[in-house]
N, C-alpha and C. Protein backbone atom coordinates (compact mmCIF):
# COMPACT_ATOMS: atom_id res chain seq x y z
N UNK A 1 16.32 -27.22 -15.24
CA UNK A 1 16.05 -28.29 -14.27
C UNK A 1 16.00 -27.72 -12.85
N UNK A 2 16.96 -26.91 -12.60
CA UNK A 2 16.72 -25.97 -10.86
C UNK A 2 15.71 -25.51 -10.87
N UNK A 3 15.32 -24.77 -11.70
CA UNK A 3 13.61 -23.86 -11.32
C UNK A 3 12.61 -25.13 -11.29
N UNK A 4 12.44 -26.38 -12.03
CA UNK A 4 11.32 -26.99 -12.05
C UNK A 4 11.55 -27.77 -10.36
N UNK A 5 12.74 -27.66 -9.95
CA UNK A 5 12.97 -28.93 -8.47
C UNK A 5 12.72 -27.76 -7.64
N UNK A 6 13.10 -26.67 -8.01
CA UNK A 6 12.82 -25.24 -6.64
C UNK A 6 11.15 -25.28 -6.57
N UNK A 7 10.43 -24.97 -7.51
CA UNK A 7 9.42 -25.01 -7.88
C UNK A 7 8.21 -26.35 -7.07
N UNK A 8 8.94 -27.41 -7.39
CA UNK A 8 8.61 -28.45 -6.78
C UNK A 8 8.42 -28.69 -4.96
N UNK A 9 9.46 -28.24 -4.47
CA UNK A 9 10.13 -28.07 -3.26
C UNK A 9 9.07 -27.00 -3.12
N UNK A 10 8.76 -26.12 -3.31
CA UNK A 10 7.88 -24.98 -2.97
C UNK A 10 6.58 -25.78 -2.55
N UNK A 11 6.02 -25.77 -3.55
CA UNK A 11 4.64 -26.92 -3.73
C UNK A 11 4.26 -27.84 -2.37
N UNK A 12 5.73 -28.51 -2.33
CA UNK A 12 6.02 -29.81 -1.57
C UNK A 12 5.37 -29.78 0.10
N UNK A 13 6.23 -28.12 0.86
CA UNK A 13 6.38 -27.31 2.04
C UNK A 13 4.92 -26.78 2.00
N UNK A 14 4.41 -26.78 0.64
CA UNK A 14 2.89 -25.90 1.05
C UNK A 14 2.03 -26.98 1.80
N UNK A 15 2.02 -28.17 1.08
CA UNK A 15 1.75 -29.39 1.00
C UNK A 15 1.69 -29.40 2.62
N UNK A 16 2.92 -29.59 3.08
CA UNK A 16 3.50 -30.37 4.29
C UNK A 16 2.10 -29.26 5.63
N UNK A 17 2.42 -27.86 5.05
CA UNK A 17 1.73 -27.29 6.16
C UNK A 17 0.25 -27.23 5.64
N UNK A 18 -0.42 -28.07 4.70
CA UNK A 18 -1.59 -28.32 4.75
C UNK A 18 -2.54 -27.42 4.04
N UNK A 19 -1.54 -26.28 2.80
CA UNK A 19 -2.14 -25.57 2.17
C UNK A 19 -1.69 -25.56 0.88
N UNK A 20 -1.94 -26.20 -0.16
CA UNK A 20 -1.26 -26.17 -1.83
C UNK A 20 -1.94 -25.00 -2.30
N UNK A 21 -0.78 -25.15 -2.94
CA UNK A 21 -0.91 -23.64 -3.97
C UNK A 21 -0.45 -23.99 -5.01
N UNK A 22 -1.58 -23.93 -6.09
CA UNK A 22 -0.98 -23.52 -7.68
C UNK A 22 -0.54 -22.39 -7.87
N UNK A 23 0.80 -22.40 -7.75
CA UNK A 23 1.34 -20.78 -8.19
C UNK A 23 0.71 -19.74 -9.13
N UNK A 24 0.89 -20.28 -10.62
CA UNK A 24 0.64 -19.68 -11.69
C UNK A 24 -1.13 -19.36 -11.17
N UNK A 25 -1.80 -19.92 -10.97
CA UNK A 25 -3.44 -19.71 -10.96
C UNK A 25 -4.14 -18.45 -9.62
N UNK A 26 -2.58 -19.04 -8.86
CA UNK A 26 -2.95 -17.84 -7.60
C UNK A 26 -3.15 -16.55 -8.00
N UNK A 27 -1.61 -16.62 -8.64
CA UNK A 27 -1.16 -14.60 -9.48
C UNK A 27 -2.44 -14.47 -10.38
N UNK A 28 -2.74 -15.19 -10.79
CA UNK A 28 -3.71 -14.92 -12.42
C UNK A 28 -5.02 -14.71 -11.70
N UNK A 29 -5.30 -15.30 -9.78
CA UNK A 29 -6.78 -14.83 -9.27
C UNK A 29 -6.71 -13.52 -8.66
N UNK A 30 -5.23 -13.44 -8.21
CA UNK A 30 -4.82 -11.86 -7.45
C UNK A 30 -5.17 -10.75 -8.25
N UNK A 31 -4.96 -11.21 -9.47
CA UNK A 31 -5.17 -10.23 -10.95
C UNK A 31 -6.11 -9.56 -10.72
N UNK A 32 -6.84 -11.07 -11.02
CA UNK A 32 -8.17 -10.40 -11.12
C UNK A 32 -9.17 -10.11 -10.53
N UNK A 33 -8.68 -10.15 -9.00
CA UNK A 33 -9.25 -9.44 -7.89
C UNK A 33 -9.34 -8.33 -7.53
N UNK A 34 -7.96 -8.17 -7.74
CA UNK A 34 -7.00 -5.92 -7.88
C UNK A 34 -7.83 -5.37 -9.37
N UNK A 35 -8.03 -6.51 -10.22
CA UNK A 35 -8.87 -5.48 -11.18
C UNK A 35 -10.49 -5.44 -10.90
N UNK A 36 -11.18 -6.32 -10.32
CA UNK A 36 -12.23 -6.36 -9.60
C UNK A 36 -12.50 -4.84 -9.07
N UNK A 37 -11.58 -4.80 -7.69
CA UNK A 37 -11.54 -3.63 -7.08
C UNK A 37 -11.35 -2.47 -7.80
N UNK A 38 -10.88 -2.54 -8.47
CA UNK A 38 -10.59 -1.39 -9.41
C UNK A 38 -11.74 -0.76 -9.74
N UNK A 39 -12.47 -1.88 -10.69
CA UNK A 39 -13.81 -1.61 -10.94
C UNK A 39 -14.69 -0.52 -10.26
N UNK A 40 -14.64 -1.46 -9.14
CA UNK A 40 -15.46 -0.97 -8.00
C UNK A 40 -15.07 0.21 -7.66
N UNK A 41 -13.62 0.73 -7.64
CA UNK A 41 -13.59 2.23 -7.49
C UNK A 41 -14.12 2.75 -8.17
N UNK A 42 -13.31 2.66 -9.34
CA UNK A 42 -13.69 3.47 -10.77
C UNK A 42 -15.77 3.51 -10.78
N UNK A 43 -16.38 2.81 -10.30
CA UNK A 43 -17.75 2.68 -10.47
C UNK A 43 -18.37 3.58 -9.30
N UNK A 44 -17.76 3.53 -8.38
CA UNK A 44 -18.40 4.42 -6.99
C UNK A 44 -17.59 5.67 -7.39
N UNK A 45 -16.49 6.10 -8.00
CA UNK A 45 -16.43 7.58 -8.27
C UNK A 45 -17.30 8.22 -9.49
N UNK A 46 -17.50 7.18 -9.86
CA UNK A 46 -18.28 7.56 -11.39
C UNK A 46 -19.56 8.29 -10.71
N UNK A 47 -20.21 7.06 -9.99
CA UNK A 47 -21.48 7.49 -9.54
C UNK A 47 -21.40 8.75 -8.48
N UNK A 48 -20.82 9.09 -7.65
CA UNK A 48 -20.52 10.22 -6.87
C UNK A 48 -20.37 11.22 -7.76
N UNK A 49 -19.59 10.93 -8.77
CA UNK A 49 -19.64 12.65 -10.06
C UNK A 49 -20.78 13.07 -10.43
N UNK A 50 -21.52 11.93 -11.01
CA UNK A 50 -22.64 11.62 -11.25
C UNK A 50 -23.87 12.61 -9.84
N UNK A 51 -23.46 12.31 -9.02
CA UNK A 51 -24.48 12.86 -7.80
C UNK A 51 -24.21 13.96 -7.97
N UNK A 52 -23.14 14.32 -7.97
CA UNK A 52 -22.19 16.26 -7.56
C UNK A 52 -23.10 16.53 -9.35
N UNK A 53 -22.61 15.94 -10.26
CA UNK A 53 -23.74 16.86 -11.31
C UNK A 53 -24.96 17.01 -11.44
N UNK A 54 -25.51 16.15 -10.62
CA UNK A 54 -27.32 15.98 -10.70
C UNK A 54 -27.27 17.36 -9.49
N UNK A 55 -26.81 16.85 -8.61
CA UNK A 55 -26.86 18.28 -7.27
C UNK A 55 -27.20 19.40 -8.42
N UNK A 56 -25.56 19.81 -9.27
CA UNK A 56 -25.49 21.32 -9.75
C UNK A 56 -26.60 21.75 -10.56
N UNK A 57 -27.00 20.49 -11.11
CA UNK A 57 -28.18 20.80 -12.17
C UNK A 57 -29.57 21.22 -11.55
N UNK A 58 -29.80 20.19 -10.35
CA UNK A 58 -31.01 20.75 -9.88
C UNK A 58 -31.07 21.91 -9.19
N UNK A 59 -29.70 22.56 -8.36
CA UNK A 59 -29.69 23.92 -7.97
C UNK A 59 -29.55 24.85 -8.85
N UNK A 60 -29.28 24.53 -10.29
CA UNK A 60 -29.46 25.13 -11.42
C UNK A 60 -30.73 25.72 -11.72
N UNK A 61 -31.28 24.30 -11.77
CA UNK A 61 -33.19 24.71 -11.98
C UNK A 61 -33.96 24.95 -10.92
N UNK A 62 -33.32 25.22 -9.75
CA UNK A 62 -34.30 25.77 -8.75
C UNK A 62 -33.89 27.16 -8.63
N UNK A 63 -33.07 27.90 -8.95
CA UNK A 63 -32.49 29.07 -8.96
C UNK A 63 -33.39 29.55 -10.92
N UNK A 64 -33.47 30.73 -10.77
CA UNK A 64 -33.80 30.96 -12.23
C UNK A 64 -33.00 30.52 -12.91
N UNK A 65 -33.14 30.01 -14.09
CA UNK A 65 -32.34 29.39 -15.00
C UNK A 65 -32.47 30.27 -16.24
N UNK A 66 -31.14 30.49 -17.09
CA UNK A 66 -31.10 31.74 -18.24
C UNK A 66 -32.39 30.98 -19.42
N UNK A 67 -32.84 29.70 -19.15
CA UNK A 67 -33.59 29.31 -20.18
C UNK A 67 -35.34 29.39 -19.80
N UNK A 68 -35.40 29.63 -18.46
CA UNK A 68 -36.77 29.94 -18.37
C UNK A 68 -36.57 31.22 -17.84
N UNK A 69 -35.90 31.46 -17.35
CA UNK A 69 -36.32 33.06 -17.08
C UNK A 69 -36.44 33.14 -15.44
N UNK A 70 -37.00 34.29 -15.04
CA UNK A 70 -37.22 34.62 -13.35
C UNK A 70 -38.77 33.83 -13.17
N UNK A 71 -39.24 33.20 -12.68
CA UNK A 71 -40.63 32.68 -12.58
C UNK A 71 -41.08 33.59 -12.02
């Protein structure tokens, strides 16, 4: 019964200053915002590896390469 009236009282004060908050739905959008971003790292380092290996490859093949030989 204390956590549901603390709980309440929380709500109440958000209320009063003109901003409610569903608790539980907030954490569960924060989630999945920080995993959003995440993404977005994980996707812009991908692609940057991605660049650094296309780089090595094409200075690969502009340099003689052991598979064609000296041009």
């Amino acid at each position: 019964m204390e956590k549901k009236l603390r709980i309440k009282k929380k709500v109440w004060m958000g209320k009063k200053f003109g901003m409610e908050k569903k608790f539980g739905m907030e954490k569960k959008l924060r989630k999945k915002k920080k995993l959003r971003r995440m993404e977005k790292k994980l996707g812009k380092e991908k692609k940057l590896r991605m660049k650094k290996k296309l780089g090595k490859e094409k200075k690969l093949s502009v340099a003689a390469s052991p598979k064609t030989g000296a041009r």
